[in-house]
C-alpha atoms as a PDB file:
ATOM      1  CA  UNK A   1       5.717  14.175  -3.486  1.00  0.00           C
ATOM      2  CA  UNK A   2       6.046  10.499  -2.767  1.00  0.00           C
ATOM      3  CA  UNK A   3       4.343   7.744  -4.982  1.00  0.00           C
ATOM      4  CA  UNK A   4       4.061   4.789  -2.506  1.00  0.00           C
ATOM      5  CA  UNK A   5       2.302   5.167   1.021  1.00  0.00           C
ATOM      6  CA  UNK A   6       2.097   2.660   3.797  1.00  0.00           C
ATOM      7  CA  UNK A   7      -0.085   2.013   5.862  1.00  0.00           C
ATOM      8  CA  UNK A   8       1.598   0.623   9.491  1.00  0.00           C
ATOM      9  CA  UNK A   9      -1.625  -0.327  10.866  1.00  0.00           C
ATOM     10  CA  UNK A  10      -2.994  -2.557   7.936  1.00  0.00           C
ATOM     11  CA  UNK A  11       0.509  -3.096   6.340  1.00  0.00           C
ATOM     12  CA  UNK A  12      -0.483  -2.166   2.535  1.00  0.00           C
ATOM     13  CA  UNK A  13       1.592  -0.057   0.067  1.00  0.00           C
ATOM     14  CA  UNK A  14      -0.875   2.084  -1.919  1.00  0.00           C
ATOM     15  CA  UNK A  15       0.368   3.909  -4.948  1.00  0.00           C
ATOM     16  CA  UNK A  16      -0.260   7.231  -4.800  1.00  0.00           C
ATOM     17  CA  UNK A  17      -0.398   7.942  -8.669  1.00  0.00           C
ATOM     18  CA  UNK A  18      -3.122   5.497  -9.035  1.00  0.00           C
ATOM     19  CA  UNK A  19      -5.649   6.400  -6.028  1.00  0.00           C
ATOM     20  CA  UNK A  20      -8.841   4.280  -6.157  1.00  0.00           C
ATOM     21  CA  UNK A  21     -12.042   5.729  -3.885  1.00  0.00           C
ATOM     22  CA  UNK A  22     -12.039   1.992  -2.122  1.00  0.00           C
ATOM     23  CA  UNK A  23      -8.237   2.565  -0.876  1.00  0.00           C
ATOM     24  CA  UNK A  24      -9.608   4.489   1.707  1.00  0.00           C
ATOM     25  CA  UNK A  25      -6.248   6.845   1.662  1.00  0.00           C
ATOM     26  CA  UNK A  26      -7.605   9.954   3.652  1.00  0.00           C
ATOM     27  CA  UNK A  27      -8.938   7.575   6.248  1.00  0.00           C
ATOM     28  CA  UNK A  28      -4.941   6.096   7.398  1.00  0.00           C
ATOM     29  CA  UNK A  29      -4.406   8.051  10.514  1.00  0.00           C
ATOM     30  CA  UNK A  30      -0.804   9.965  10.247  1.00  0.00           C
ATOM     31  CA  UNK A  31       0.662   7.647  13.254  1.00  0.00           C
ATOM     32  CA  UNK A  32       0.060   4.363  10.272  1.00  0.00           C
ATOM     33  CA  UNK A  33       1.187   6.654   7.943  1.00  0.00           C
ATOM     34  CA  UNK A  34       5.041   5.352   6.927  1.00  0.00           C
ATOM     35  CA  UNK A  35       6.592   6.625   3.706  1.00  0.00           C
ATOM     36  CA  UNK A  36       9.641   4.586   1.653  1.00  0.00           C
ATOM     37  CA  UNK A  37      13.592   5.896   0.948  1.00  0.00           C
ATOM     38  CA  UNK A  38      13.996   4.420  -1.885  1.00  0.00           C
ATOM     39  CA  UNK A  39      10.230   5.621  -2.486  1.00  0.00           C
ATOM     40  CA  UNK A  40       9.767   2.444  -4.369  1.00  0.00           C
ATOM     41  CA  UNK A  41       7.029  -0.492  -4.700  1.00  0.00           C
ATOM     42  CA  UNK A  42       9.907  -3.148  -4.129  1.00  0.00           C
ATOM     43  CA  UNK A  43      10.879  -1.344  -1.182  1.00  0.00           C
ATOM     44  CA  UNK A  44       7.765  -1.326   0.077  1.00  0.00           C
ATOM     45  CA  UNK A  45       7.241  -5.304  -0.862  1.00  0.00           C
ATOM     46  CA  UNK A  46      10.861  -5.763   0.779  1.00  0.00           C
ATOM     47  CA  UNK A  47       9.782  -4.113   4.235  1.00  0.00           C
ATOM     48  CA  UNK A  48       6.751  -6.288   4.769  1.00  0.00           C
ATOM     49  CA  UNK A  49       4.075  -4.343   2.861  1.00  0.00           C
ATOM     50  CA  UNK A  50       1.643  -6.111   0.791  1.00  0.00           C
ATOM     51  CA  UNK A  51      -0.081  -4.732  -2.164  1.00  0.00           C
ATOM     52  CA  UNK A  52      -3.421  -2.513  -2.018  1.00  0.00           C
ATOM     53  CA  UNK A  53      -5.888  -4.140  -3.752  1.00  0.00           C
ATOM     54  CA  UNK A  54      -7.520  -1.323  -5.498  1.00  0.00           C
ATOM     55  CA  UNK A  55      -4.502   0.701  -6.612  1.00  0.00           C
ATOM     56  CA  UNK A  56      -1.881  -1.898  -7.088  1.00  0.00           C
ATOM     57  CA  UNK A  57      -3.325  -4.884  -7.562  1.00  0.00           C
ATOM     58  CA  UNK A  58      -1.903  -8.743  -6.973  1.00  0.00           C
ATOM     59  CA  UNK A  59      -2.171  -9.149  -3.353  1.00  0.00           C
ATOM     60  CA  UNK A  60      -1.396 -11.600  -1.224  1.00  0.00           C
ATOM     61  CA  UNK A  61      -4.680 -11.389   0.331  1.00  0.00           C
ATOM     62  CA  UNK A  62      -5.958 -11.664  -3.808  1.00  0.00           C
ATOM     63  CA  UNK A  63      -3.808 -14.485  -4.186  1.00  0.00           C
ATOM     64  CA  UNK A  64      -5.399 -16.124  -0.663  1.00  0.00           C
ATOM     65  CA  UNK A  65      -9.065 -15.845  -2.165  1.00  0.00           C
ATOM     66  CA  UNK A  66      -8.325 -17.181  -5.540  1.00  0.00           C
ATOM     67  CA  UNK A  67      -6.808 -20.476  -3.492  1.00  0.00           C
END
């Protein structure tokens, strides 16, 4: 089983291991779902994919309302 999701549509990596209810996980429709080879945050990070808030913390969009 992987560990990091994507989700195309929103682009956010959610960790899989860490599922929070506000990730909304069961809600990313299959087409936005994209999964990583290496299956790996910093791939993730390296393919565009921010940071869920919930499960993984430090987002750019976190970092954008602490400015």
């Amino acid at each position: 089983m992987a560990d990091y999701l994507g989700d195309n549509n929103k682009r956010k990596v959610h960790d899989l291991l860490n599922q929070k209810e506000n990730c909304q996980i069961d809600e990313i429709m299959i087409v936005h779902k994209r999964y990583f080879i290496p299956d790996t945050f910093v791939q993730a990070n390296s393919e565009g994919y921010d940071s869920c808030i919930w499960c993984i913390g430090d987002s750019q969009e976190q970092h954008n309302y602490q400015e």
